[in-house]
Protein backbone atom coordinates (compact mmCIF):
# COMPACT_ATOMS: atom_id res chain seq x y z
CA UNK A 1 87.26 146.60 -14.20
CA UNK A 2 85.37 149.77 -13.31
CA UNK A 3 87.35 152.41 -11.80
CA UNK A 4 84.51 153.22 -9.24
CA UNK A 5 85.52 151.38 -6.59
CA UNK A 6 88.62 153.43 -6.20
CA UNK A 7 87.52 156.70 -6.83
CA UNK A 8 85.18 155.85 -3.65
CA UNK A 9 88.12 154.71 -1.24
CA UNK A 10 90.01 158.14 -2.60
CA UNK A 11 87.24 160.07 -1.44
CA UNK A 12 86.53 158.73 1.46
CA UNK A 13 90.52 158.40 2.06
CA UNK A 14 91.14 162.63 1.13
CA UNK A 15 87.83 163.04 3.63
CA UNK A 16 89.24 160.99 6.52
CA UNK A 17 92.40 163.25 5.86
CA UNK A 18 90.57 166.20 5.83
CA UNK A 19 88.90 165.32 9.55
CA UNK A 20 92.30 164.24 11.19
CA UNK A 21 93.86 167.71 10.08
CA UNK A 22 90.52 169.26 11.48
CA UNK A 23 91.06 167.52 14.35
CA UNK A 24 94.62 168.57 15.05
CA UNK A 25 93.69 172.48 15.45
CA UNK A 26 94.79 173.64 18.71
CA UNK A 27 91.19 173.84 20.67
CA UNK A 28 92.55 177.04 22.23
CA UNK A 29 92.70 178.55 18.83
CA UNK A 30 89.14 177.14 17.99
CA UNK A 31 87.67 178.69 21.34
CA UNK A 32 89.44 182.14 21.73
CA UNK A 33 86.56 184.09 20.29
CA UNK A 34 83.69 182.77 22.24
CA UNK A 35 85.43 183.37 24.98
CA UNK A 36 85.51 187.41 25.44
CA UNK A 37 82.25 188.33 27.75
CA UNK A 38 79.80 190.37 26.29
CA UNK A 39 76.56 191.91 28.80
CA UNK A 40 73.29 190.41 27.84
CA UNK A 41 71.84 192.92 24.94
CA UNK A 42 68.75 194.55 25.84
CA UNK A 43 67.03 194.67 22.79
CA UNK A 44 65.11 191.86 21.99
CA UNK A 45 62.41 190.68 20.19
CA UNK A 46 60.65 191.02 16.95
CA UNK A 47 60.99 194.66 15.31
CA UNK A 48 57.62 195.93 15.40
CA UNK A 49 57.05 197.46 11.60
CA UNK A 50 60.01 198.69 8.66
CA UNK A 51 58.42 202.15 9.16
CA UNK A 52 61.74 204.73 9.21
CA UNK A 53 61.19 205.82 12.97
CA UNK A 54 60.72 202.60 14.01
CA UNK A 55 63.58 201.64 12.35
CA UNK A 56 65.69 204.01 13.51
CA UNK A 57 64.90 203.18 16.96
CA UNK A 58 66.13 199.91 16.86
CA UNK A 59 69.44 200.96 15.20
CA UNK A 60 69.74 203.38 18.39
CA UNK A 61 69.02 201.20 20.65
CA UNK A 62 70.94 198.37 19.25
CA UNK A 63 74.24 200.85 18.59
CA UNK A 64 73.97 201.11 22.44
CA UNK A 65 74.17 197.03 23.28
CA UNK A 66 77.24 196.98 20.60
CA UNK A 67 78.60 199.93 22.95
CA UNK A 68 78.47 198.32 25.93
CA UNK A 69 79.99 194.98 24.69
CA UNK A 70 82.90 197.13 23.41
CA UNK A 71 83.29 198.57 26.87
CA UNK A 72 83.45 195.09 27.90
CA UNK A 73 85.60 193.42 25.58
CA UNK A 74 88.19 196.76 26.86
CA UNK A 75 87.89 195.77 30.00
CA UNK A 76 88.72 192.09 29.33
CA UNK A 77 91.88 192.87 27.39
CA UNK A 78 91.06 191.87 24.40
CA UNK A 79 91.72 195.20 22.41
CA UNK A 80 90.94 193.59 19.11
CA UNK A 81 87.58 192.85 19.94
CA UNK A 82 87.19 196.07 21.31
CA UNK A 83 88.37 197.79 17.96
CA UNK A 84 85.92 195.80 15.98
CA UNK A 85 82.93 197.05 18.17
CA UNK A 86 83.98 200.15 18.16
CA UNK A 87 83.41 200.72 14.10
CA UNK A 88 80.64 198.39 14.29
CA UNK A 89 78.76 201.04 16.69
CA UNK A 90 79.39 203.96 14.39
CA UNK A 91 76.50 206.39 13.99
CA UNK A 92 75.91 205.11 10.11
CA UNK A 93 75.56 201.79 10.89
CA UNK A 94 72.36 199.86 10.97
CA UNK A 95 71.75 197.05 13.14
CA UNK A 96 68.47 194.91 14.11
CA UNK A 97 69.90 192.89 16.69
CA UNK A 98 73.48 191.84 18.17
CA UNK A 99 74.68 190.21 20.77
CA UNK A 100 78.28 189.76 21.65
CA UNK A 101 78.29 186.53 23.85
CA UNK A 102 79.15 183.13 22.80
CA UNK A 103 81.47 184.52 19.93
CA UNK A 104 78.87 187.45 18.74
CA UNK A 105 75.93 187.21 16.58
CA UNK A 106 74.48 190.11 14.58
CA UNK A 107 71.94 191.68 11.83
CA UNK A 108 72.94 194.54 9.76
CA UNK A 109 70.94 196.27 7.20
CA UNK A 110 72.88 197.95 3.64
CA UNK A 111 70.29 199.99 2.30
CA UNK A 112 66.94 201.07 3.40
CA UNK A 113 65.44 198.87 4.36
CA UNK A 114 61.44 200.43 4.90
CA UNK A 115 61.66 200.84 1.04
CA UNK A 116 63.35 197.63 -0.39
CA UNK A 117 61.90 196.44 -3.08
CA UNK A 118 64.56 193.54 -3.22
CA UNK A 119 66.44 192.34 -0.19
CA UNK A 120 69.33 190.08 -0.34
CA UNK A 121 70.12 188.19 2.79
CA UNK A 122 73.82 187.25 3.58
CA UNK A 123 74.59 183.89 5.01
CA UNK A 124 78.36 183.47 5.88
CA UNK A 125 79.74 180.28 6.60
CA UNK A 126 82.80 179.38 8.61
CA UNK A 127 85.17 181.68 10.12
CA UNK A 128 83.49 184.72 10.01
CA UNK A 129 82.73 185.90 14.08
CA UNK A 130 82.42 189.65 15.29
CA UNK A 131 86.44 189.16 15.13
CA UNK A 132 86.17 188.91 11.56
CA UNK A 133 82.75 190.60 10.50
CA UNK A 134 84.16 193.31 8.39
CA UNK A 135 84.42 190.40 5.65
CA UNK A 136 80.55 189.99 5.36
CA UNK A 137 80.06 193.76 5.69
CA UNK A 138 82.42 194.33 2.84
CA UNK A 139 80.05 191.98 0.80
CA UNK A 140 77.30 193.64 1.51
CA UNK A 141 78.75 197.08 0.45
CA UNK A 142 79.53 195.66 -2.84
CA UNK A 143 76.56 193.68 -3.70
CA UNK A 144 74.28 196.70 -2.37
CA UNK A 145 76.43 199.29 -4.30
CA UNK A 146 75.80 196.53 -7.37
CA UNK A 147 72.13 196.23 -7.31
CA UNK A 148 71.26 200.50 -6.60
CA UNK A 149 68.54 202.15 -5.49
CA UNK A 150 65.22 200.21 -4.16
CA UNK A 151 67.04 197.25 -2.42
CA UNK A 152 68.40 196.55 0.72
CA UNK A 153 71.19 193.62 1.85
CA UNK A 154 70.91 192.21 5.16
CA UNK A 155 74.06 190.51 6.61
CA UNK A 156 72.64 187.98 8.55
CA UNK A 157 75.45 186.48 11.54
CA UNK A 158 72.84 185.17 13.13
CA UNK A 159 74.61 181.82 14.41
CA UNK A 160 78.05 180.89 16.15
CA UNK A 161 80.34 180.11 12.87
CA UNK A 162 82.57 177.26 13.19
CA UNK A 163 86.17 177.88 12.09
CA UNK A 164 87.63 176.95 8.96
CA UNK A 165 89.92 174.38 9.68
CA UNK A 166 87.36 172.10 12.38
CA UNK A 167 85.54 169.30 12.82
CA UNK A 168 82.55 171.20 13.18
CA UNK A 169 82.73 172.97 9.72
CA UNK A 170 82.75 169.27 8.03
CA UNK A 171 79.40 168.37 9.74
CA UNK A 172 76.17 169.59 10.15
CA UNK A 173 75.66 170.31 13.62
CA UNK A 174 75.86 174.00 13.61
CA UNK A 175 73.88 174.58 10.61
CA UNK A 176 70.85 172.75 12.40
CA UNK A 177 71.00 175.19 15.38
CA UNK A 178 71.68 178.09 12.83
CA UNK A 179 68.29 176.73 10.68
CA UNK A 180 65.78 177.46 13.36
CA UNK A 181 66.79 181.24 13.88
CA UNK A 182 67.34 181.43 10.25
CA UNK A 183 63.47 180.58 9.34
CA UNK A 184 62.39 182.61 12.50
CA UNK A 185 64.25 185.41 10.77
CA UNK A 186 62.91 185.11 7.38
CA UNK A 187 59.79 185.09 8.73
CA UNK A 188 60.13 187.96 10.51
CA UNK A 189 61.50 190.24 7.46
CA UNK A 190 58.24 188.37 5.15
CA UNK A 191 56.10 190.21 7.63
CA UNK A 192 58.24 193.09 7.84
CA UNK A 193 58.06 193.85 4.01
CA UNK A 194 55.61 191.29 2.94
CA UNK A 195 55.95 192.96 -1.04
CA UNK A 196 59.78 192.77 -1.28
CA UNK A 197 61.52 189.90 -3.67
CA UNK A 198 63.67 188.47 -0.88
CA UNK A 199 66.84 185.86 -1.89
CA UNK A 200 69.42 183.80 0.60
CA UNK A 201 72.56 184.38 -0.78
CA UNK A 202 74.48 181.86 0.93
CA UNK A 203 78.49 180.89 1.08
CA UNK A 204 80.58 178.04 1.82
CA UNK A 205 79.13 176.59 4.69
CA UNK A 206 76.72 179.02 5.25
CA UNK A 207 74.89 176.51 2.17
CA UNK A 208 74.57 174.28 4.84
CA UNK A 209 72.95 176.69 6.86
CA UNK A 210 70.28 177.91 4.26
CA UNK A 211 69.69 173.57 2.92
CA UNK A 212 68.67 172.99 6.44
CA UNK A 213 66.21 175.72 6.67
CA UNK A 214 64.65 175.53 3.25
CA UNK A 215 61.41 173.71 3.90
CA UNK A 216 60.73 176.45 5.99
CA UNK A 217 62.18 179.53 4.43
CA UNK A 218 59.99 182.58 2.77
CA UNK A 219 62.05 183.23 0.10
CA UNK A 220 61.91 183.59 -3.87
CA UNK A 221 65.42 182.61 -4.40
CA UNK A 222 68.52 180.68 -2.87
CA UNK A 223 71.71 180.78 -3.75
CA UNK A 224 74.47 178.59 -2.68
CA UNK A 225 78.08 179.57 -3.72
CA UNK A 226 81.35 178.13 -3.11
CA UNK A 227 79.39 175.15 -1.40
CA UNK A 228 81.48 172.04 -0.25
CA UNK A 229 77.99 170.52 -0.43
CA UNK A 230 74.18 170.44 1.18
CA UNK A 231 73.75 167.44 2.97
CA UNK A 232 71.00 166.33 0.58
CA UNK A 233 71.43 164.70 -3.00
CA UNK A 234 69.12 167.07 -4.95
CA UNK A 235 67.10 170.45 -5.09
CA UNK A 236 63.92 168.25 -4.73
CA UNK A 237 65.19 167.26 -1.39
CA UNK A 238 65.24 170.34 -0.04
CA UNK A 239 61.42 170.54 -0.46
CA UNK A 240 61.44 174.65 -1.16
CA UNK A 241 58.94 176.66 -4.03
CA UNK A 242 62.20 178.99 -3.93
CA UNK A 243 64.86 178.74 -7.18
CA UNK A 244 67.96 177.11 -5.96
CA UNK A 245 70.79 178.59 -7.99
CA UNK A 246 74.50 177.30 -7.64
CA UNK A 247 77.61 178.50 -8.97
CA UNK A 248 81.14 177.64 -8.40
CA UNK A 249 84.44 180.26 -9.49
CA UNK A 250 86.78 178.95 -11.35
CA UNK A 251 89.94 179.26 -8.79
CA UNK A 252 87.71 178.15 -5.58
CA UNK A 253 89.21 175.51 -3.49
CA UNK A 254 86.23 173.96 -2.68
CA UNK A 255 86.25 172.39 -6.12
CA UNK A 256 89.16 170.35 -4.64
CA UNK A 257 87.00 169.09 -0.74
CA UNK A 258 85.49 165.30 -1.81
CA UNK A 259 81.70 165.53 -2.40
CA UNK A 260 81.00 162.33 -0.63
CA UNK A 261 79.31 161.74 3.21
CA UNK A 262 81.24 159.17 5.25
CA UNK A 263 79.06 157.79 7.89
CA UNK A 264 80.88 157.47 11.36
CA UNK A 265 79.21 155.88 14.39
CA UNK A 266 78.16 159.27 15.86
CA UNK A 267 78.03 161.85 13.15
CA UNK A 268 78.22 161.90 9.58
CA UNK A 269 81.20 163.99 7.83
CA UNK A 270 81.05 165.79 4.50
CA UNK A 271 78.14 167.42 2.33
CA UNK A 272 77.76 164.81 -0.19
CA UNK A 273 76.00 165.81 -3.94
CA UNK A 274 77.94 168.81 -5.64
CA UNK A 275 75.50 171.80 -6.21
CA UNK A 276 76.88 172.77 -9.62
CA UNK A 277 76.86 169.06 -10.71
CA UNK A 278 73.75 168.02 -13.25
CA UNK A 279 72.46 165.64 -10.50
CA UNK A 280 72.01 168.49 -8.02
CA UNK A 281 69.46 170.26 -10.65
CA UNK A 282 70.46 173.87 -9.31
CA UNK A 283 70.10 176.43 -11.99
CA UNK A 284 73.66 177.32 -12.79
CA UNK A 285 75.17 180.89 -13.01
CA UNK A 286 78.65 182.36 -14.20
CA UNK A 287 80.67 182.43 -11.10
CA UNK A 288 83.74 184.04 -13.22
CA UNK A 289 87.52 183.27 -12.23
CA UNK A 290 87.86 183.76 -8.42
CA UNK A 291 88.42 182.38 -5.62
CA UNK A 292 86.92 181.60 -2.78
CA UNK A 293 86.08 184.57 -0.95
CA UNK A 294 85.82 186.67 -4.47
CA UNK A 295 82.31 185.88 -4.95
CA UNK A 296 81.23 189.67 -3.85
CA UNK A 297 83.80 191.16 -4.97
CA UNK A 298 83.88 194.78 -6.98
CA UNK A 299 84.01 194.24 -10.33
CA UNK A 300 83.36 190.29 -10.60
CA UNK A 301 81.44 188.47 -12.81
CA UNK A 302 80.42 186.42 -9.79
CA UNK A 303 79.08 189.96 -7.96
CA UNK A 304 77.04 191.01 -11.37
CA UNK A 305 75.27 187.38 -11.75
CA UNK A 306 74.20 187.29 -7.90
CA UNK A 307 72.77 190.68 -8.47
CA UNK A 308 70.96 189.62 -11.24
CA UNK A 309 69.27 187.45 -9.42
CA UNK A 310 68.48 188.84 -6.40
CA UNK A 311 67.19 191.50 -8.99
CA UNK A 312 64.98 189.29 -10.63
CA UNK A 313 66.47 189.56 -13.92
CA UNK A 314 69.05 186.66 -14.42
CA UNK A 315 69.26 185.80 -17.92
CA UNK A 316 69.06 189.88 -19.00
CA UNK A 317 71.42 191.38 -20.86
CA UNK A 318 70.75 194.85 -18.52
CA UNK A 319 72.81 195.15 -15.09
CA UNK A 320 70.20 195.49 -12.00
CA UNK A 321 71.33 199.33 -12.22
CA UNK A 322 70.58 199.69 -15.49
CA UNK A 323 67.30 198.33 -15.17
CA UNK A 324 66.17 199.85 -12.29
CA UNK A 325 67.39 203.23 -13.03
């Protein structure tokens, strides 16, 4: 007798797990970040050109809106927030847009970004908020510090994050909200640098994010990385001219979350189709020994592959730094 059948119920028994431990997070817990007010930011809309002064006019004026949600946040009580504003609003950092309601969105730029020849664009998935931005940012450093002169990395927080452990980071409500802002955006740096190789680099759930938006995307490559799963069963589904790449790290727990969808009456749970499996047709690269949150990490074999491809030259021999010296 095939063993099949029972591989199925085990999946779909660890996935029904899996939603009643979601389930059984405090909703307190769940809500405490959206809840610190934040003033309405008063820069909006598209950024004109990547010229340097304009540029540096929408840092300004976007340091200001991160200000005055800081001032907020003080006034509220909640001094952590506060604190993570406050280096968030330093004079060297580079935003395009922020705004600190509903649990904080933002757009920061690594590099310069009115010369980029290659831009990589960050997509975190769940549990990173303004609370816990400084993880993304760290990414950012490392990957930018990785690739050298001539690019730019963009971490992109452009959607409200669900938490780790939560029902909403095992379906894919939030990453169809996130989608539309995420194509807007894309669209928005094509015109912005229309010449620049531009790749989604995108994590955990945040390959949920960038599989929803792909059919629309403006992008050369995407990249999903320690991905519990798309929502679709193959690259061809995501009907994109960009090169999907997956990898997976050796230590990642996501290895262990069941690949399978289990329909419900209102909402489907799970990701289904693994992207580093054959089926998925991803092109593979060496994700090295880490672990989940090592994929940007100094030093990792993870960090130098995602480099190389955002560099155009996966395959080479050469680091992006080398090649671009």
């Amino acid at each position: 007798m095939s063993s099949h059948p029972r591989i199925s119920r085990l999946r779909r028994g660890l996935l029904a797990a899996l939603v009643a431990a979601s389930v059984a997070v405090p909703v307190s817990g769940a809500a405490g970040p959206a809840a610190v007010p934040a003033p309405a930011p008063a820069v909006r809309g598209p950024l004109r050109t990547a010229a340097p002064e304009d540029l540096a006019e929408r840092y300004a004026a976007t340091r200001a809106d991160i200000g005055a949600a800081e001032r907020t946040a003080a006034r509220h009580g909640d001094r952590g927030r506060a604190a993570a504003l406050h280096t968030m609003a330093g004079p060297a950092r580079s935003f395009l847009s922020f705004d600190g309601r509903d649990g904080g969105r933002g757009v920061e730029v690594v590099g310069d970004l009115s010369r980029a020849e290659r831009i990589a664009v960050l997509i975190p998935g769940a549990g990173i908020d303004i609370d816990h931005y400084w993880r993304l940012r760290n990414g950012a450093l490392a990957l930018r510090k990785e690739l050298g002169a001539g690019s730019a990395v963009v971490a992109w927080l452009g959607y409200r994050t669900p938490a780790t452990a939560s029902p909403a980071s095992l379906t894919s409500g939030r990453a169809t909200e996130a989608a539309q802002e995420l194509v807007r955006f894309s669209g928005e740096l094509k015109r912005l640098r229309p010449a620049a190789r531009t790749t989604l680099l995108c994590h955990s759930y945040g390959s949920v994010v960038c599989a929803r938006a792909a059919h629309g995307l403006r992008v050369d490559d995407i990249v999903l990385y320690g991905s519990p799963g798309t929502g679709y069963p193959d690259v061809a589904a995501l009907h994109t001219p960009a090169t999907v790449w997956a990898g997976r790290a050796s230590h990642d727990w996501i290895a262990d979350v069941p690949h399978a969808e289990l329909r419900l009456p209102f909402v489907t749970v799970g990701f289904g189709t693994d992207p580093v499996s054959p089926g998925f047709g991803a092109e593979i690269f060496a994700a090295g020994s880490g672990g989940h949150s090592d994929y940007l990490k100094t030093g990792s074999e993870s960090l130098r592959s995602i480099a190389r491809i955002v560099a155009g030259t996966a395959g080479s021999a050469k680091t992006p730094g080398e090649r671009h010296a």
